[in-house]
Every structure is written in C-alpha cells, then in structure tokens.
Protein backbone atom coordinates (compact mmCIF):
# COMPACT_ATOMS: atom_id res chain seq x y z
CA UNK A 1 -98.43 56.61 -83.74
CA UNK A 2 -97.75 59.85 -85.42
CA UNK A 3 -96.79 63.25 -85.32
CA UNK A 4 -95.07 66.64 -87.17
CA UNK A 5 -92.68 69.55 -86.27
CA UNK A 6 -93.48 72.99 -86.79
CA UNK A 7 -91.54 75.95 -86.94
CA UNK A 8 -92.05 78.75 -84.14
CA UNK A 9 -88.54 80.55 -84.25
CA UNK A 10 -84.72 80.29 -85.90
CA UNK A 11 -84.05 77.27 -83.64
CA UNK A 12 -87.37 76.53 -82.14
CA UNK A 13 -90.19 73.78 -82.79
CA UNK A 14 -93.22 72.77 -82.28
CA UNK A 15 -93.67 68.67 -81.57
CA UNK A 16 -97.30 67.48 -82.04
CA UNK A 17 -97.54 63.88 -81.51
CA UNK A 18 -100.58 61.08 -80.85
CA UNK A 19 -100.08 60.09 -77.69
CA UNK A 20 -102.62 57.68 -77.72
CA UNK A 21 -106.03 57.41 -76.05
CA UNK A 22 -107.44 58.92 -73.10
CA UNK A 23 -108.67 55.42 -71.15
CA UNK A 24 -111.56 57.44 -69.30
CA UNK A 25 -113.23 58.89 -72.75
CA UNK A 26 -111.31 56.37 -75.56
CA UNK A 27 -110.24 60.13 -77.38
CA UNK A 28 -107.40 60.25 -79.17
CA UNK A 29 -104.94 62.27 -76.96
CA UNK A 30 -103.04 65.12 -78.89
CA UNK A 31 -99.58 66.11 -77.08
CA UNK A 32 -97.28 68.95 -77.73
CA UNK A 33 -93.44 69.79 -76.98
CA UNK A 34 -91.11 73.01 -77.09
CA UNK A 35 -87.76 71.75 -78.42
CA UNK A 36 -84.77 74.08 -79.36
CA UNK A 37 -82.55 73.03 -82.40
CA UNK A 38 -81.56 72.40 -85.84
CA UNK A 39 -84.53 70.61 -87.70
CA UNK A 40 -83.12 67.42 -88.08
CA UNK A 41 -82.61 67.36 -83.99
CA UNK A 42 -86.37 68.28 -83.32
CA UNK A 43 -87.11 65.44 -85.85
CA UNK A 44 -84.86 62.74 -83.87
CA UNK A 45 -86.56 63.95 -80.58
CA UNK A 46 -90.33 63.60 -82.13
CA UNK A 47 -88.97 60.15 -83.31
CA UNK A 48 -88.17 59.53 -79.72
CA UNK A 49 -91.23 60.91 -78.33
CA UNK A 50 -93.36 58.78 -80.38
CA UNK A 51 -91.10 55.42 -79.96
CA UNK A 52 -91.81 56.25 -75.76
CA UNK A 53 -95.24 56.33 -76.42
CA UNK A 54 -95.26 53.50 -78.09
CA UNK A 55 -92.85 51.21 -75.78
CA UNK A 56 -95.36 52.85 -73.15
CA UNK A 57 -92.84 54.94 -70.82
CA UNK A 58 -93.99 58.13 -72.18
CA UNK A 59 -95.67 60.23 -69.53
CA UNK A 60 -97.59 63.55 -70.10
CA UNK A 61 -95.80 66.55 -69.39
CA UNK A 62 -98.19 68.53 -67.09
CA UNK A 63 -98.69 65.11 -64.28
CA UNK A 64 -94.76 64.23 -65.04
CA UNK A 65 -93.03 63.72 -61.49
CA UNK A 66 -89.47 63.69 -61.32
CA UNK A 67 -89.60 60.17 -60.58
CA UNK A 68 -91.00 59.74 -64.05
CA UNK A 69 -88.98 61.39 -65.72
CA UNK A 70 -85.53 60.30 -64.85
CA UNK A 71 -87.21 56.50 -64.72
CA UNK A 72 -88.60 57.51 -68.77
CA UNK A 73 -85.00 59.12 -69.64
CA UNK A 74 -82.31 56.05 -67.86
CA UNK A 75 -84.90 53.72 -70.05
CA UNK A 76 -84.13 55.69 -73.53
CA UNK A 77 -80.32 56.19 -72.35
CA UNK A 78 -80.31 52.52 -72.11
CA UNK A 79 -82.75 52.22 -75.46
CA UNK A 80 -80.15 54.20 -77.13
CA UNK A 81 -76.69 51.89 -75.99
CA UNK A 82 -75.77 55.37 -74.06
CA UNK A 83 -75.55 53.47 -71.52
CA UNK A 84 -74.86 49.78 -70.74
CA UNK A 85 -77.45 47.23 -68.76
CA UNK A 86 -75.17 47.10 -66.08
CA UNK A 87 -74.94 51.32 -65.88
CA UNK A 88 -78.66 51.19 -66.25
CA UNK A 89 -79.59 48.91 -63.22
CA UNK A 90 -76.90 51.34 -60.94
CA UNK A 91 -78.75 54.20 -62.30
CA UNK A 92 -82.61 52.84 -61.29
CA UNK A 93 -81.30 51.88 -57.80
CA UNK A 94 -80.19 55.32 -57.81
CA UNK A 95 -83.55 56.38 -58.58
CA UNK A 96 -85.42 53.95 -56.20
CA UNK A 97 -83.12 54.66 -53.21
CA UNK A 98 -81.82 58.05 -53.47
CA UNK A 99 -83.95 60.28 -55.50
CA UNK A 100 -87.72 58.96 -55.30
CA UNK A 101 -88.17 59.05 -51.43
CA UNK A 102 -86.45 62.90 -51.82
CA UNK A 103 -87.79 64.80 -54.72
CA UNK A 104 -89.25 61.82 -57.02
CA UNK A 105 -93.36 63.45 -56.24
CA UNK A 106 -92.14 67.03 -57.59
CA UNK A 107 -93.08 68.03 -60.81
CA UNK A 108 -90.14 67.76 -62.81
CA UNK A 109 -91.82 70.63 -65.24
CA UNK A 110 -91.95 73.17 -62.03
CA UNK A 111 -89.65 76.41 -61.64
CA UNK A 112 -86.03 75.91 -60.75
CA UNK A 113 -87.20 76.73 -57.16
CA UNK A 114 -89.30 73.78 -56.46
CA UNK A 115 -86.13 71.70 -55.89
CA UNK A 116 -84.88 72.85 -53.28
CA UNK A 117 -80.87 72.53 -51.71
CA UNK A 118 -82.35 69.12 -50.33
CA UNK A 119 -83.87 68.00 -53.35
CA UNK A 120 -80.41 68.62 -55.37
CA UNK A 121 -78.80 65.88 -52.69
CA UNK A 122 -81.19 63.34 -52.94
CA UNK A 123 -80.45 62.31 -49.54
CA UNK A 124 -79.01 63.70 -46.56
CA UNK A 125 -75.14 62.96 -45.02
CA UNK A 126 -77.13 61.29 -42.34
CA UNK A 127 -78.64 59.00 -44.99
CA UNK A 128 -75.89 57.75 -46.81
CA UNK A 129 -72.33 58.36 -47.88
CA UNK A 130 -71.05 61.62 -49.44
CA UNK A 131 -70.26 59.64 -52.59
CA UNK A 132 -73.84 57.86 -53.31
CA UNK A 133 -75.19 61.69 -53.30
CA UNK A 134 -72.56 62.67 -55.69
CA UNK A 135 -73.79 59.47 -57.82
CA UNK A 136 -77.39 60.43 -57.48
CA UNK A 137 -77.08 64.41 -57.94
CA UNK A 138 -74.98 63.01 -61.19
CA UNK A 139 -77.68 60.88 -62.84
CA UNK A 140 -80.33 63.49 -61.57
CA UNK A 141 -78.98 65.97 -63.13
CA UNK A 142 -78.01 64.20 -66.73
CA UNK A 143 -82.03 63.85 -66.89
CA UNK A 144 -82.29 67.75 -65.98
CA UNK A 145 -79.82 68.25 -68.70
CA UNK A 146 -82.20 66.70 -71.32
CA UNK A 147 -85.09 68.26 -70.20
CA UNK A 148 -83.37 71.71 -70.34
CA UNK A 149 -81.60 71.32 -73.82
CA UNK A 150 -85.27 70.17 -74.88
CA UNK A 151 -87.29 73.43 -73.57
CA UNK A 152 -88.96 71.54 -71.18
CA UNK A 153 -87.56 73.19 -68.05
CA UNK A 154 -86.09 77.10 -68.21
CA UNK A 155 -82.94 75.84 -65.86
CA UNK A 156 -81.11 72.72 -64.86
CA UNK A 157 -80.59 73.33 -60.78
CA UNK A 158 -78.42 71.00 -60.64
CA UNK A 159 -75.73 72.75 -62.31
CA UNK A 160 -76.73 75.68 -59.54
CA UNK A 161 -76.19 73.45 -56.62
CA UNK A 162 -73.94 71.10 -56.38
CA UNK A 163 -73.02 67.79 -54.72
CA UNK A 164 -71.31 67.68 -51.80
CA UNK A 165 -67.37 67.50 -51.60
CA UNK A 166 -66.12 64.18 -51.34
CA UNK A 167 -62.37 63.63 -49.90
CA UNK A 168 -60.13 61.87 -51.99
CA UNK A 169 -59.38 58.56 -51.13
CA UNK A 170 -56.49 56.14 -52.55
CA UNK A 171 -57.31 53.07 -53.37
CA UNK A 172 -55.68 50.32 -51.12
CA UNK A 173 -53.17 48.32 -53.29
CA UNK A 174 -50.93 44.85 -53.04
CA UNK A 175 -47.41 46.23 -51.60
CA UNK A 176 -45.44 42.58 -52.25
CA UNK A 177 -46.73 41.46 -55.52
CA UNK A 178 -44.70 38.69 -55.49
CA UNK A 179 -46.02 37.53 -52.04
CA UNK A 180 -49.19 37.59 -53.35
CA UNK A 181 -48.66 35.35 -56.47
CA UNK A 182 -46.79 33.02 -53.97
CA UNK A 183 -49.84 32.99 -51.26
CA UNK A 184 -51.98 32.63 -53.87
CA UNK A 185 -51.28 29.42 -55.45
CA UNK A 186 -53.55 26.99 -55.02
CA UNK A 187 -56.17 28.94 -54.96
CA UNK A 188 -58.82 28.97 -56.68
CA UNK A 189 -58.99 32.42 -57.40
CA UNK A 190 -55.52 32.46 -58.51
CA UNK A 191 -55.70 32.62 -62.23
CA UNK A 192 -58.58 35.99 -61.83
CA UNK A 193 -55.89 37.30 -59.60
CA UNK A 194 -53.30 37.20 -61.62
CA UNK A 195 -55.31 38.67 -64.78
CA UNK A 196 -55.86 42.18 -62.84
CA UNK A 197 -52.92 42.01 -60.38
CA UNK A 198 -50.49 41.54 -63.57
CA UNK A 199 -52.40 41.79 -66.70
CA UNK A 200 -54.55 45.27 -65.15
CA UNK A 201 -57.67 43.46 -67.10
CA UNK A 202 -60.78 44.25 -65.59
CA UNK A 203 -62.54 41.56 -63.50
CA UNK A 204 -65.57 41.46 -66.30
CA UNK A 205 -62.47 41.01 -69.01
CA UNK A 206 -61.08 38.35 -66.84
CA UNK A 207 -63.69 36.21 -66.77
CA UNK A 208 -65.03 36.54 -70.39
CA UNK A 209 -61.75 35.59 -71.81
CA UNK A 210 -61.96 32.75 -73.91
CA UNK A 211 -59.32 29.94 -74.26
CA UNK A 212 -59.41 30.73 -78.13
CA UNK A 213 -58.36 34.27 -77.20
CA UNK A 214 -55.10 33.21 -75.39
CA UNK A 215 -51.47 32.57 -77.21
CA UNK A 216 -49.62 31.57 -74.84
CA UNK A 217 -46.99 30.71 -77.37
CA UNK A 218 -47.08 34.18 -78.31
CA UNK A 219 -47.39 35.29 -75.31
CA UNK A 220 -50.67 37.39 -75.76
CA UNK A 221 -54.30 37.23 -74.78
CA UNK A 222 -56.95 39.30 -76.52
CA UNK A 223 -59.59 41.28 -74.75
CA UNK A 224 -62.52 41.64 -76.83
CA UNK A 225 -65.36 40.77 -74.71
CA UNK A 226 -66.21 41.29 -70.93
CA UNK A 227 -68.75 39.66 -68.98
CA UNK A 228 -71.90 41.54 -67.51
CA UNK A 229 -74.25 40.32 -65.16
CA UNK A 230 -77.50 42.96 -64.51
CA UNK A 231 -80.98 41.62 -63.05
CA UNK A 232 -82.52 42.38 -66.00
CA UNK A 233 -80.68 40.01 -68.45
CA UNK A 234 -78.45 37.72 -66.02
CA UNK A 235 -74.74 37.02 -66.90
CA UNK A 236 -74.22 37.82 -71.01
CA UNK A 237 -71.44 38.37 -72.66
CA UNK A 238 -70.43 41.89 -74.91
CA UNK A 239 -67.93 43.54 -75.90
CA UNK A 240 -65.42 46.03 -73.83
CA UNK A 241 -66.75 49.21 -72.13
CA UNK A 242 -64.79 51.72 -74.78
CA UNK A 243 -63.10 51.05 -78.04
CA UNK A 244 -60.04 51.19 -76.33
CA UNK A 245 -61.18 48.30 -74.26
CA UNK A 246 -60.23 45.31 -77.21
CA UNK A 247 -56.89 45.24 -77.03
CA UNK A 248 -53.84 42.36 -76.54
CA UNK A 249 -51.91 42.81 -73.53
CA UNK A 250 -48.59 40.84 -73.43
CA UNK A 251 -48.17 38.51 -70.68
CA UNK A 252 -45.04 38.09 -68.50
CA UNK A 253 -43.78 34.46 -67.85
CA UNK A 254 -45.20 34.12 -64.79
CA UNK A 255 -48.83 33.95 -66.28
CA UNK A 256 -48.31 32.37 -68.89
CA UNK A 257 -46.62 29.55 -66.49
CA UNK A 258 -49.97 30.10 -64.55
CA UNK A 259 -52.08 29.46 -67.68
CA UNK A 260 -50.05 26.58 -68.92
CA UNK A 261 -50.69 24.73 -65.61
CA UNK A 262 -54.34 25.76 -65.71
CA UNK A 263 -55.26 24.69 -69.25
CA UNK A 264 -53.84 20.92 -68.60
CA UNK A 265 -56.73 18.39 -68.25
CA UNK A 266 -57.78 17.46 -65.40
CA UNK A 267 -58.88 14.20 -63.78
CA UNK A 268 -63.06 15.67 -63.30
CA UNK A 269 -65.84 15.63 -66.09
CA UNK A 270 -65.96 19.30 -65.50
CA UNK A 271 -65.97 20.02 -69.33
CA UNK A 272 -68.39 17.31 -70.44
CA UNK A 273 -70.96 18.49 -68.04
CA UNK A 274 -71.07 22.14 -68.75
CA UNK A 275 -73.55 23.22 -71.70
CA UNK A 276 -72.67 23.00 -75.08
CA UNK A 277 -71.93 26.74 -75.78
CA UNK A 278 -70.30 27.26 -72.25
CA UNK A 279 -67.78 23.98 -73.55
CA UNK A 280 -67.09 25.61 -77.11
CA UNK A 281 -66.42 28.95 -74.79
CA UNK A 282 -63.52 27.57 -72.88
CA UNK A 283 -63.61 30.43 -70.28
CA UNK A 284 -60.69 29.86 -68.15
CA UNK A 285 -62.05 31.15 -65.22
CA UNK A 286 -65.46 28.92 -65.10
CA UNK A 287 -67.52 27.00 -62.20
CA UNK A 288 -66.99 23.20 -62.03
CA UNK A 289 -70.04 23.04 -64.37
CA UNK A 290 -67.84 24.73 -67.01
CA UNK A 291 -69.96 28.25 -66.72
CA UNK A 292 -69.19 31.79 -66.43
CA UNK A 293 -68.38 32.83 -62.47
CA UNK A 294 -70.71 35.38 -61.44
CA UNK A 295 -68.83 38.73 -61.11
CA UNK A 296 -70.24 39.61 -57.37
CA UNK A 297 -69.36 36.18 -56.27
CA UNK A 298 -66.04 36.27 -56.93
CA UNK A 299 -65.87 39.76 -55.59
CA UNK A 300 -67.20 38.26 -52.62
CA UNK A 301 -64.87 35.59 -52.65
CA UNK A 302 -61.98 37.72 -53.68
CA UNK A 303 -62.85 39.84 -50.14
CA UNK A 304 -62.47 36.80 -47.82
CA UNK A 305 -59.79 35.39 -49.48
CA UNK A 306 -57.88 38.97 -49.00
CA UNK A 307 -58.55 39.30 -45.45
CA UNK A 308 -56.76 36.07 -45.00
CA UNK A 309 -54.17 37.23 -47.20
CA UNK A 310 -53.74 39.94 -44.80
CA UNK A 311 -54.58 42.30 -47.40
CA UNK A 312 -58.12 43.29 -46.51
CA UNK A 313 -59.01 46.61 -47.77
CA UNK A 314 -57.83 45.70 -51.57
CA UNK A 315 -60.18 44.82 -53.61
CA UNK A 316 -60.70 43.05 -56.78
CA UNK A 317 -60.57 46.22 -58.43
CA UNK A 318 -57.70 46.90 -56.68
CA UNK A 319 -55.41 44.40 -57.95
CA UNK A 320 -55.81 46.36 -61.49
CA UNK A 321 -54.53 49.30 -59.64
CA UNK A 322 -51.88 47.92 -58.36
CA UNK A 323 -50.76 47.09 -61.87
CA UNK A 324 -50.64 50.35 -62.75
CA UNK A 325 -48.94 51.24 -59.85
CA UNK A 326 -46.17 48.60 -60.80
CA UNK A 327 -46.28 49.87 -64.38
CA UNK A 328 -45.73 53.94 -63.45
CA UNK A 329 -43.14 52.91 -60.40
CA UNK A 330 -41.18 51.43 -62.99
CA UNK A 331 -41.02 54.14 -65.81
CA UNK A 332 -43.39 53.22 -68.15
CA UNK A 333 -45.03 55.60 -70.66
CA UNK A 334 -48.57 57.15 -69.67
CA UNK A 335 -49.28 55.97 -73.26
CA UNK A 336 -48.26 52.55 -73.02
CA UNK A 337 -49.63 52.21 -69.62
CA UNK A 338 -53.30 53.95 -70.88
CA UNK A 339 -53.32 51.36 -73.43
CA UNK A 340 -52.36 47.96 -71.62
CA UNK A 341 -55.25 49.31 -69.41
CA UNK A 342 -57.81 49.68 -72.10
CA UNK A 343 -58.66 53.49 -71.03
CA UNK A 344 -59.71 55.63 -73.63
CA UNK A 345 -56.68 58.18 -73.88
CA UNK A 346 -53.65 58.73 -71.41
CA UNK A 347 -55.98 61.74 -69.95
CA UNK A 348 -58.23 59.08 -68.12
CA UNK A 349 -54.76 57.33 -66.91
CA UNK A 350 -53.59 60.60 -65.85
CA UNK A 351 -56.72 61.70 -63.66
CA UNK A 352 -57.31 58.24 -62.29
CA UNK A 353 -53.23 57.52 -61.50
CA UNK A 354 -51.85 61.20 -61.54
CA UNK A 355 -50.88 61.33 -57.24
CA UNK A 356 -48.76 57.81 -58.21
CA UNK A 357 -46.26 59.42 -60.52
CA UNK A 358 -43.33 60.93 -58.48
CA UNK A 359 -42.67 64.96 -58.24
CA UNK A 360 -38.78 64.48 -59.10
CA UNK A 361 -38.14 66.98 -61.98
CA UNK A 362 -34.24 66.48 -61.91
CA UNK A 363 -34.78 64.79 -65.59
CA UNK A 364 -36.01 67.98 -66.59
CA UNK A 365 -33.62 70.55 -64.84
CA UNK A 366 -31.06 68.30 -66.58
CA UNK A 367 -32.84 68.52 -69.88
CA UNK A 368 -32.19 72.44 -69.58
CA UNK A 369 -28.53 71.98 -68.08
CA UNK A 370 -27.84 69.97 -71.41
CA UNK A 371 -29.40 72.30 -73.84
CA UNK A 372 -27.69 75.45 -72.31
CA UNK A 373 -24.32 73.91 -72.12
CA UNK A 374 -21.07 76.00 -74.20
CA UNK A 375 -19.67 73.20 -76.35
C-alpha cells in the first residue's frame, strides 16, 4: 500500500492513497481525502489511512455509514493505546446497542442535517437510561470530532445538540466502616473489601496486586498493575489507567493485620495446583486454583454479599468512595487524598468528591480576623 500528500492551501492537503482492488473488476482502487493541518499531521493521517486499509477496516468515503465509521475510528483509538481494551469493548456495545439501530445506516459524510435531534440521542428516554445516551452521544460524537478536524464532514452536530441532562446522583457509601470490617470477617471477600473500603484501590488494582508488591513490614503495597478482563483478550494483566495510577499507598494496621492472617499457609494444595505463572504471581486475592478472580464475578459477589450486609445499594466501587469520604471527613489534603487515590491531579478529586467537603468557612473568616488584628 501506498500513497502521497499534496498541497491545496496554507493548511490544506490532498491524501491519495491505494486502497486496494476493486473485487468486481480486480482495478487498483485510487482514494482521496481533504485533511486540514500542518504537513507532518496530514502525513500521520495518510499513514493511518493506509495502515486501515491494510488491517482491512478502511471503508470508502462516499458508501461510509455511520456505523462504519465510528466501528473504523473505536478500532484505531484502540490501535493507537487511546483507549484501553476494556474502554474499547464499552465503546462497541455502545455502537451495537445504542447508535446502529438509530443512525448507524446514515451516511456519516451527509450535511449536518441528516442527523437529526433523534439521531444525536442514539436512543430514546423510553429506550434506555438518561446516562447510556449521554455515553453514546459521547463516543458518537468523539468519532464526529475526527471526521470534522479531518475535512471530512463541514460540522460536528453533536456539539449542536446535546445529550440529555442527567440528575446528579451520590454514590451510596459504607456509614460504619468499622461494622463493616467486623461483618466482614470471614468472608471471603474480605481482603478485596478492605483494599477499596480502606486502601481506595480500585477493584482491577486489588486484584492484580502481587504478594511481591506488598511490605507489610513497611507497611506499603505498590500499585503498578491492574487487572482487565475484555471479551476480546480475557483476564490480562497491565499497568494502571493514568500515570498517577502506580503509586504506594500506606496501609493502616488493620490491613496489614488482615494481610498477615491471609498470607499464612494454609492446610489446601491451593498453590501447587494453580499454573506456574499464576504461583510465581502470588495474587492475594486468587480462586482456589491460585488464578486471578474475574472482576464481574466478584462484583457480582460483592452485590449479594452487601445486601446481606444490609448495605445494598453500595457497590464495589463504592467502597473506594467511601474512602475518600473517610479521608476528606477527616481533614486530609485534596493533594494527598488525589494521590492515595491514583487520580491524575487534585482537579479530578475535586469534581468527583467536591459536594463531600463541608461549606464551613470559619477557618477562613479567622484567617482574615488574624491578619487584620492591631498588635
């Protein structure tokens, strides 16, 4: 496969690629592409033009559907690593569910008008929930965004109309921690528990961790892997979602207690008969065949063993908000709590966490009070 750019204004080019053969006639077929840019940008997207044509998920402009084209762009996103597997199988059943049976026959190449207000919310309030439209008009209009930035289409109507309003929700979280790490022993959820009800880890972080990756003399386990399971590759191990996301988080004696009892050998074979690289893993959260737990299951598991708790609408999730909660009740720095979380800066803490901090400004009215005293 081929191709060249061509120059056709100060920041506009020309892409002429092969595009392979016509099957009817065996031709060679000759595509072109408007693209809007600095030189080296029209290059990278000939580069990717030709690698779709190649990988066979490039489809001609003129016959493109939208369909095709937000299928052809989640598969380069995830091509790229700009997304992961796991974001790439939500976004397809986005596709599949919400935006094919809407708008996924249009042209995607047509005038702004031929998505309508329906086809910018993929499916109807009647369909589903205010939120999975907001996820699909989201992804649908990411793809729109490439297609605009690339010349391909003269507006993005997404950005004209958008999703509809979604009322904000708390999450549900644990009101009696120490209830909870009382009810839950025994369990065998307990040790996952405790990593997002008192570490804040995330549940893929929790059960990734490796034995190697815990000092409990130290008191201090390193995140530097999570686990992902997607259809497309089954349960794999990589690392954290964000830079931010490998970090230690010091562990208060009541986990590592937990751990110490956990790591002790037991009276079952469970270790000799897992696998040899599942055995040299030493995940501490494992199956009795020494393997990974598979994340849905013990969200799955997690919701049962809740509703018996008497805790029903928290979810696994929500045990790693109700460490924050703890964290900000008790005074903790937004940078010290964005950190121990693994967010990316204190501005993602703030957004997700902002209606927990209290509205008492006496500090600062006393701040003032201080500064404008008479010595």
């Amino acid at each position: 496969m081929s191709g060249h750019i061509r120059r056709r204004g100060l920041r506009s080019w020309e892409l002429k690629f092969d595009a392979g053969r016509d099957p009817a006639t065996g031709k060679r077929k000759i595509q072109y592409s408007s693209f809007k840019g600095t030189k080296r940008e029209a290059q990278a997207k000939l580069t990717t033009l030709v690698a779709a044509v190649g990988a066979g998920v490039y489809v001609e402009p003129s016959k493109a559907t939208i369909a095709d084209f937000v299928r052809a762009r989640v598969t380069q996103w995830e091509a790229a690593g700009d997304i992961s597997a796991r974001t790439a199988q939500r976004y397809r059943q986005l596709v599949e569910n919400q935006i094919v049976p809407h708008v996924g026959a249009r042209r995607y190449r047509g005038s702004p008008a031929s998505i309508s207000r329906d086809g910018t919310q993929p499916c109807g309030a009647a369909d589903c929930h205010p939120r999975t439209i907001g996820h699909a008009h989201r992804v649908l209009g990411k793809a729109l965004r490439d297609a605009e930035r690339d010349g391909q289409i003269a507006k993005n109507v997404c950005k004209i109309q958008g999703a509809p309003k979604v009322a904000e929700s708390e999450m549900v979280i644990v009101q009696d921690v120490p209830g909870l790490v009382a009810r839950l022993r025994g369990s065998r959820l307990r040790v996952p528990a405790h990593g997002g009800a008192i570490c804040g880890a995330r549940l893929g972080e929790v059960l990734a961790l490796r034995w190697s990756r815990v000092d409990l003399d130290r008191k201090v386990i390193e995140i530097r892997e999570a686990l992902e399971a997607t259809t497309a590759h089954g349960i794999r191990f990589k690392p954290p979602k964000s830079k931010a996301g490998r970090r230690d988080i010091t562990l208060p004696d009541v986990l590592v207690d937990v751990l110490r009892e956990h790591r002790r050998p037991r009276s079952s074979s469970a270790c000799s008969l897992a696998p040899a690289s599942y055995r040299t893993m030493r995940c501490y959260s494992r199956t009795l065949k020494g393997e990974p737990l598979q994340p849905s299951n013990v969200s799955s598991d997690w919701g049962d063993l809740a509703g018996r708790l008497g805790i029903p609408g928290v979810t696994f999730h929500g045990l790693r908000h109700t460490h924050a909660s703890q964290l900000i009740a008790a005074g903790v720095d937004i940078v010290t709590v964005s950190k121990r979380l693994g967010h990316a800066k204190p501005s993602v803490t703030l957004a997700i966490y902002a209606h927990m901090f209290h509205t008492d400004d006496s500090k600062a009215a006393a701040a003032i009070n201080a500064a404008l005293a008479v010595s």
